[in-house]
N, C-alpha and C. Protein backbone atom coordinates (compact mmCIF):
# COMPACT_ATOMS: atom_id res chain seq x y z
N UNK A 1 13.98 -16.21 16.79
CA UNK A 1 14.28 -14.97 16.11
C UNK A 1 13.66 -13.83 16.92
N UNK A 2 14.48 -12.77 17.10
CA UNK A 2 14.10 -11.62 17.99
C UNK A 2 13.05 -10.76 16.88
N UNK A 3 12.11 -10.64 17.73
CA UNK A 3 11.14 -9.27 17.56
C UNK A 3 11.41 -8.11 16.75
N UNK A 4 12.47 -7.92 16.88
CA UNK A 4 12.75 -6.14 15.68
C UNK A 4 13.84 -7.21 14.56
N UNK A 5 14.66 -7.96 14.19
CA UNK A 5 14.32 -8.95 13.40
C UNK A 5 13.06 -9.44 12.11
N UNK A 6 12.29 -9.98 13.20
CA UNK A 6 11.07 -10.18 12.58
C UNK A 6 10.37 -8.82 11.64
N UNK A 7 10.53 -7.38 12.84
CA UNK A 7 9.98 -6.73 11.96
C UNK A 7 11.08 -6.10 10.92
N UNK A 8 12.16 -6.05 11.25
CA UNK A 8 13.06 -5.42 9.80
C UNK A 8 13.07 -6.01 8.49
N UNK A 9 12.50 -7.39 8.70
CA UNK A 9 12.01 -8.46 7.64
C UNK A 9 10.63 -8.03 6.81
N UNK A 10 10.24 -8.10 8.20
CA UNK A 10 8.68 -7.51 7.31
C UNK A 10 8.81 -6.38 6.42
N UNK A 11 9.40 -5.07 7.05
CA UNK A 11 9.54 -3.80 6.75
C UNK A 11 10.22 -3.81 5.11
N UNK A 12 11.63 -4.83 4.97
CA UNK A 12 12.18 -4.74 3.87
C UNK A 12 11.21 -5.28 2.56
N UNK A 13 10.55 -6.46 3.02
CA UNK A 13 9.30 -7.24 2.26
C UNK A 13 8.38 -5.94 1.92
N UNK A 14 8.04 -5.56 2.16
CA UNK A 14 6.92 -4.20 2.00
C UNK A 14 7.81 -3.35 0.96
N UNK A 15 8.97 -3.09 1.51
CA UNK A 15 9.68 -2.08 0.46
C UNK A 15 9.96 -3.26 -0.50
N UNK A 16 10.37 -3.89 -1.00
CA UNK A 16 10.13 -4.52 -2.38
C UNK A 16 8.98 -4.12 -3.12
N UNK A 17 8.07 -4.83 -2.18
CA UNK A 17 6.71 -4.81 -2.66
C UNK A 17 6.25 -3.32 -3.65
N UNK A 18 6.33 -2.33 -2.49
CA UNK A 18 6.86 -1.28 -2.43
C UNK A 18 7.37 -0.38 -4.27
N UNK A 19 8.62 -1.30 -4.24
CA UNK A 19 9.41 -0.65 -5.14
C UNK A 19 8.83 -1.29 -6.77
N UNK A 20 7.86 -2.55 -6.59
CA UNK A 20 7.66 -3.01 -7.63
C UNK A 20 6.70 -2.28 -8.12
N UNK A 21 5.62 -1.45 -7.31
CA UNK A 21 4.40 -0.29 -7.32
C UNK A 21 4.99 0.45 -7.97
N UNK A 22 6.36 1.09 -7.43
CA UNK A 22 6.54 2.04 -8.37
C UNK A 22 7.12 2.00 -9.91
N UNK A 23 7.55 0.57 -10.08
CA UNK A 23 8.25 0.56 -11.52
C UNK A 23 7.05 -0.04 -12.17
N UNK A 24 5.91 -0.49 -11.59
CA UNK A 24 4.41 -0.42 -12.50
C UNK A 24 3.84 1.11 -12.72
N UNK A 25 4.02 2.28 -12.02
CA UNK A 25 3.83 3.38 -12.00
C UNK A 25 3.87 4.26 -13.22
N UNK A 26 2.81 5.59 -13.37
CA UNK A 26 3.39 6.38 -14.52
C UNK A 26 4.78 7.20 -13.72
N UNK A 27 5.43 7.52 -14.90
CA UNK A 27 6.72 8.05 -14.47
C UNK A 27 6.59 9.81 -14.38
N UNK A 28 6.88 10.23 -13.42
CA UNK A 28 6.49 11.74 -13.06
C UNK A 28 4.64 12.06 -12.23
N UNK A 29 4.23 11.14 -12.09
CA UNK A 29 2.70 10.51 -11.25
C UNK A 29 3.54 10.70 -9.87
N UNK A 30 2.06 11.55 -9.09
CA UNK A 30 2.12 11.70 -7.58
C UNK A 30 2.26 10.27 -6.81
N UNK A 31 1.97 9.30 -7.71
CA UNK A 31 1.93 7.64 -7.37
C UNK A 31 2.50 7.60 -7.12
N UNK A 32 3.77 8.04 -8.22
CA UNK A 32 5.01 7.22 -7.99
C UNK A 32 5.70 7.55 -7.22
N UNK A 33 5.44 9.05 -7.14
CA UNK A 33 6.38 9.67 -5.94
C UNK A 33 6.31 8.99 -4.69
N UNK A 34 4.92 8.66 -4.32
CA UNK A 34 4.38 8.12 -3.13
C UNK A 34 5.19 6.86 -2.85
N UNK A 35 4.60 6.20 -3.96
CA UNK A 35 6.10 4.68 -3.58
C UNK A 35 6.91 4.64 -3.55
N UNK A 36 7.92 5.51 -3.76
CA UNK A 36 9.12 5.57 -3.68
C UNK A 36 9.17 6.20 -2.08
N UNK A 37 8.48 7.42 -1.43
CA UNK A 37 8.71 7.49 -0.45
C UNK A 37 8.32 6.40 0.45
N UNK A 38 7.33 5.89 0.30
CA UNK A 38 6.74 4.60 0.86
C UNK A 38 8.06 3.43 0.80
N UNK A 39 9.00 3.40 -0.10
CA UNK A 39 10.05 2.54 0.29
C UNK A 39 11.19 3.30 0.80
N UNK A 40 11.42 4.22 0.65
CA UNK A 40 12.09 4.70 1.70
C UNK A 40 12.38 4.87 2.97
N UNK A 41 10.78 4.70 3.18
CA UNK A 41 9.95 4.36 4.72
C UNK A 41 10.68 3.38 4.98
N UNK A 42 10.22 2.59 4.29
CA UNK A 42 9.91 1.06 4.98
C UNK A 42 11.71 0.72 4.62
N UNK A 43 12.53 0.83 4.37
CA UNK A 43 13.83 0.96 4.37
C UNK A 43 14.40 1.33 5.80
N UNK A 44 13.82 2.28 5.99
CA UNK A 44 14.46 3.67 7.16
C UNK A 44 13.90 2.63 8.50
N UNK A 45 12.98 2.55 8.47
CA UNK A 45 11.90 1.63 9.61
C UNK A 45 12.65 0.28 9.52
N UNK A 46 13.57 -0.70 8.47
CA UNK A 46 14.31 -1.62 8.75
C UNK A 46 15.28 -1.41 9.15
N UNK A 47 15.82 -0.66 8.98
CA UNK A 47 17.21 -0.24 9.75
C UNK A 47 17.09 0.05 11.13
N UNK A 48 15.92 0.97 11.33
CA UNK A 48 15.85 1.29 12.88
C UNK A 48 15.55 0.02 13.62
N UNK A 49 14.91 -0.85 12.84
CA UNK A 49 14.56 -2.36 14.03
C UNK A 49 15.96 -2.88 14.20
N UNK A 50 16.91 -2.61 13.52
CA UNK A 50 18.01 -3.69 13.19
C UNK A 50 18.87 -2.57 14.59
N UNK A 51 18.87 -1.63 14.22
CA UNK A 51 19.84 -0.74 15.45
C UNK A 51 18.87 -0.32 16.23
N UNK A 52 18.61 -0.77 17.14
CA UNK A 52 17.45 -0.02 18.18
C UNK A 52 18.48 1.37 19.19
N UNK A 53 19.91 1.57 19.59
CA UNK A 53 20.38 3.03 19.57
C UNK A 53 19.52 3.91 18.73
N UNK A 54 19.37 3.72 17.28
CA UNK A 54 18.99 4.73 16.48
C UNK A 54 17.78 4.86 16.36
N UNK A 55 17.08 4.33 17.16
CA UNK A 55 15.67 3.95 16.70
C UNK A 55 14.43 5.04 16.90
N UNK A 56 14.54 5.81 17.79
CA UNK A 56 14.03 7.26 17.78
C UNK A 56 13.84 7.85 16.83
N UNK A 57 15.64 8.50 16.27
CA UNK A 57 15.16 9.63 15.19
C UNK A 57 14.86 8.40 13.83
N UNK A 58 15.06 7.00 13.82
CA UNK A 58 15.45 6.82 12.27
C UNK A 58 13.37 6.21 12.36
N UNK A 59 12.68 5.94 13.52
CA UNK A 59 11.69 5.75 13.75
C UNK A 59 10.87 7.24 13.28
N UNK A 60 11.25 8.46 13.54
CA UNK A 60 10.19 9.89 13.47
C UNK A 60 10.83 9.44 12.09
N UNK A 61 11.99 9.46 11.49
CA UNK A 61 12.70 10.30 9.97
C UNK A 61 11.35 9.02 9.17
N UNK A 62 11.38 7.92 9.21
CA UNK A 62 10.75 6.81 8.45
C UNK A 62 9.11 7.15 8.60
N UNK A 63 8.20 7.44 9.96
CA UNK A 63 6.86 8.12 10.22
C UNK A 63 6.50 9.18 8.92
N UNK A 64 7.70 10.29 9.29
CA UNK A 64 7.17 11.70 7.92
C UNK A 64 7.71 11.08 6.78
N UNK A 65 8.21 9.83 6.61
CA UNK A 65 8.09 9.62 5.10
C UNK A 65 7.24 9.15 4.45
N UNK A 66 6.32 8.28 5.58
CA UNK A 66 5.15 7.47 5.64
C UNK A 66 4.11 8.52 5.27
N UNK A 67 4.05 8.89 5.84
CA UNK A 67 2.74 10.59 5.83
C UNK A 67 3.08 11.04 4.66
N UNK A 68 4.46 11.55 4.48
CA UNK A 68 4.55 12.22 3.13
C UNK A 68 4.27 11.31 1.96
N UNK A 69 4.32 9.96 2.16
CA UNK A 69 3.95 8.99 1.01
C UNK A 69 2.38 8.74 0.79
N UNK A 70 1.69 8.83 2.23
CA UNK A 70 0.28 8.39 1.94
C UNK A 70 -0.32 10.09 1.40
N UNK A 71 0.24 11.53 1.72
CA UNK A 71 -0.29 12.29 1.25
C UNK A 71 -0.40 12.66 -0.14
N UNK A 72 0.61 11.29 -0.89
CA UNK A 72 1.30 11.88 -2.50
C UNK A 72 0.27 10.97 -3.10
N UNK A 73 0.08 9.96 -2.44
CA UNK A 73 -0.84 8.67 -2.56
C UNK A 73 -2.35 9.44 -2.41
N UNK A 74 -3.16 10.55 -1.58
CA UNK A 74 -4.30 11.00 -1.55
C UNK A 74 -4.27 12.13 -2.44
N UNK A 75 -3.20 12.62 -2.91
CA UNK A 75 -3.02 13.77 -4.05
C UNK A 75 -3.29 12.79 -5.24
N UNK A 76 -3.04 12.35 -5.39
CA UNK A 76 -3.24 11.01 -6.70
C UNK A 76 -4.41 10.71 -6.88
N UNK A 77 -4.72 10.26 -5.82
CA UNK A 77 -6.66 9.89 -5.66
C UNK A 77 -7.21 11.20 -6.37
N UNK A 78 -7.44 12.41 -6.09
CA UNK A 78 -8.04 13.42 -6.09
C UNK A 78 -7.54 14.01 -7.28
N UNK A 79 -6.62 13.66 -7.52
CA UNK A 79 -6.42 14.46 -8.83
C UNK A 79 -6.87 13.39 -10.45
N UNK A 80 -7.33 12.24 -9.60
CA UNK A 80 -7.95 11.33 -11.33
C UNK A 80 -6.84 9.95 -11.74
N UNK A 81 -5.47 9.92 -10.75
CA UNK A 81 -4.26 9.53 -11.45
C UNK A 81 -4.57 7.57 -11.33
N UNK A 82 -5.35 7.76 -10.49
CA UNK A 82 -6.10 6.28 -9.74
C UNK A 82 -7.55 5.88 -10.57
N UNK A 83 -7.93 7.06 -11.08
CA UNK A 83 -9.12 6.49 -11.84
C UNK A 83 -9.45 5.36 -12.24
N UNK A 84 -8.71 4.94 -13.24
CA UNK A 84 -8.58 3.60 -14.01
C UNK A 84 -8.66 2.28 -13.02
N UNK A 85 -7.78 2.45 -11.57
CA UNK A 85 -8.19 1.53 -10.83
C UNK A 85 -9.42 1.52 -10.12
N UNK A 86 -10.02 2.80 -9.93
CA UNK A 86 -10.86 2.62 -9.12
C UNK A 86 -12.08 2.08 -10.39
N UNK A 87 -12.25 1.93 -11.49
CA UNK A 87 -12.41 1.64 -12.45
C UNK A 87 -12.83 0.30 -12.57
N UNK A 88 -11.83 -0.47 -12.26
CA UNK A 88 -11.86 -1.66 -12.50
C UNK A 88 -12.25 -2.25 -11.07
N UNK A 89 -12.05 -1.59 -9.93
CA UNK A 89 -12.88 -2.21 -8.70
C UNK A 89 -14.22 -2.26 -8.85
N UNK A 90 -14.61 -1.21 -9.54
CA UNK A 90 -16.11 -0.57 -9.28
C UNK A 90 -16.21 -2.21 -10.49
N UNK A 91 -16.22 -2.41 -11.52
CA UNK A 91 -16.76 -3.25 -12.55
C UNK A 91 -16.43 -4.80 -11.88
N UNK A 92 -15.19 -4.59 -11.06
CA UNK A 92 -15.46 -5.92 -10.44
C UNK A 92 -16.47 -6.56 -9.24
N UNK A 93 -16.45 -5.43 -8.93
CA UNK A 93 -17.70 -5.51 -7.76
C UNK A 93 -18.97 -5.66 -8.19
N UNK A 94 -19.17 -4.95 -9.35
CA UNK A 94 -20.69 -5.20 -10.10
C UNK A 94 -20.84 -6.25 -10.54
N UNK A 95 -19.68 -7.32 -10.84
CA UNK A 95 -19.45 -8.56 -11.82
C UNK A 95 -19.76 -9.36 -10.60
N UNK A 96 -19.37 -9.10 -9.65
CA UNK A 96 -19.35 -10.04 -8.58
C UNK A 96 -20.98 -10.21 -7.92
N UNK A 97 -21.68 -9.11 -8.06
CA UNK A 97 -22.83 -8.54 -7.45
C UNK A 97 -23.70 -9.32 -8.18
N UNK A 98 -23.54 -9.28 -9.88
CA UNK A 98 -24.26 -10.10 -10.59
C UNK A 98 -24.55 -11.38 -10.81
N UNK A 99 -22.93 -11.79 -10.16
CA UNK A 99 -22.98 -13.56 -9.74
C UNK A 99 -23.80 -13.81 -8.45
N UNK A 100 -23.86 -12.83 -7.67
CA UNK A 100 -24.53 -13.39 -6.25
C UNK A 100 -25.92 -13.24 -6.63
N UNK A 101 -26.44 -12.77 -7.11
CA UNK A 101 -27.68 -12.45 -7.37
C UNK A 101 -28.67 -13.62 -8.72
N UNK A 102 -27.54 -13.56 -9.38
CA UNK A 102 -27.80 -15.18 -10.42
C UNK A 102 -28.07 -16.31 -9.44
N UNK A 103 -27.06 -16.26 -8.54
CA UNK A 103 -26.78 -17.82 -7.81
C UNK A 103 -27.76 -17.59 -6.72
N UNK A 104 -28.48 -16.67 -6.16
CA UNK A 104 -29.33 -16.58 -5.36
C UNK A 104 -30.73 -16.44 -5.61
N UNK A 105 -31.25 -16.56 -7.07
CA UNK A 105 -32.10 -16.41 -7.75
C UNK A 105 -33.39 -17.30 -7.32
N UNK A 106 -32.42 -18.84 -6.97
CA UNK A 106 -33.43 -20.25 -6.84
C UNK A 106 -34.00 -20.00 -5.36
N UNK A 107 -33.84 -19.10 -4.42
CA UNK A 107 -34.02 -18.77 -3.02
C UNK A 107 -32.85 -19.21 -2.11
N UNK A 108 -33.80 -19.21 -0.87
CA UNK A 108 -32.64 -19.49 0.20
C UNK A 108 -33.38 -20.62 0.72
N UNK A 109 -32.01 -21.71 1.09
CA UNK A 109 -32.58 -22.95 1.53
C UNK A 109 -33.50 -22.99 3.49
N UNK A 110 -32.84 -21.58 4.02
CA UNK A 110 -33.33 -21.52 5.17
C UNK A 110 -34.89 -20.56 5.29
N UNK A 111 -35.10 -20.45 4.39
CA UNK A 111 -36.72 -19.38 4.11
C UNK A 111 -37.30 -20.77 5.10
C-alpha cells in the first residue's frame, strides 16, 4: 500500500474520530466549532493524499483549518467551556497519586 494511501486512511480515521467529539459536544460551544473544523481538516488533508496534483492548495486550505480548529479549541480552554474536563483529570491524577503513595508506603525494595 502506497504512502499517501496510508495517510488518507489515517486522516479519514481522525475525522470520524473527529466528528464523534463533536456530536459529544455542547451545541453552539467554541468546541464544537473546533471539531467540526478539525474534520474538515482532516477530510481536506484525505483528499489531498489521494490526488497529489491537488495537493498544494488542498494541503495550505486543510493547514488554516487545522489552526482555525486548534484556535476555537484554545478559545474554549480560556473561556471555562473545558472546565469540567480539566476537572476530572485533575481528580484523576490525585486518585492516582493516592494509590502510588498507599502502595509505596511499605518502602522501596532497593533502599
Amino acid at each position: 500500500m502506497s504512502l499517501e494511501i496510508i495517510r488518507a486512511i489515517v486522516a479519514f480515521i481522525l475525522g470520524i474520530l473527529l466528528v464523534d467529539q463533536y456530536r459529544r459536544s455542547t451545541a453552539g460551544s467554541r468546541r464544537r466549532r473546533a471539531f467540526a473544523l478539525g474534520t474538515a481538516a482532516m477530510l481536506v488533508i484525505a483528499i489531498s493524499n489521494l490526488f497529489t496534483a491537488a495537493l498544494v492548495p488542498l494541503m495550505m486550505i486543510g493547514g488554516g483549518l487545522t489552526l482555525a480548529a486548534v484556535w476555537f479549541l484554545w478559545q474554549a480552554y480560556r473561556r471555562g467551556e473545558l472546565e469540567d474536563r480539566f476537572e476530572q483529570a485533575r481528580n484523576y491524577l490525585e486518585a492516582e497519586r493516592r494509590r502510588y503513595d498507599e502502595q509505596d508506603r511499605g518502602g522501596s525494595q532497593h533502599d
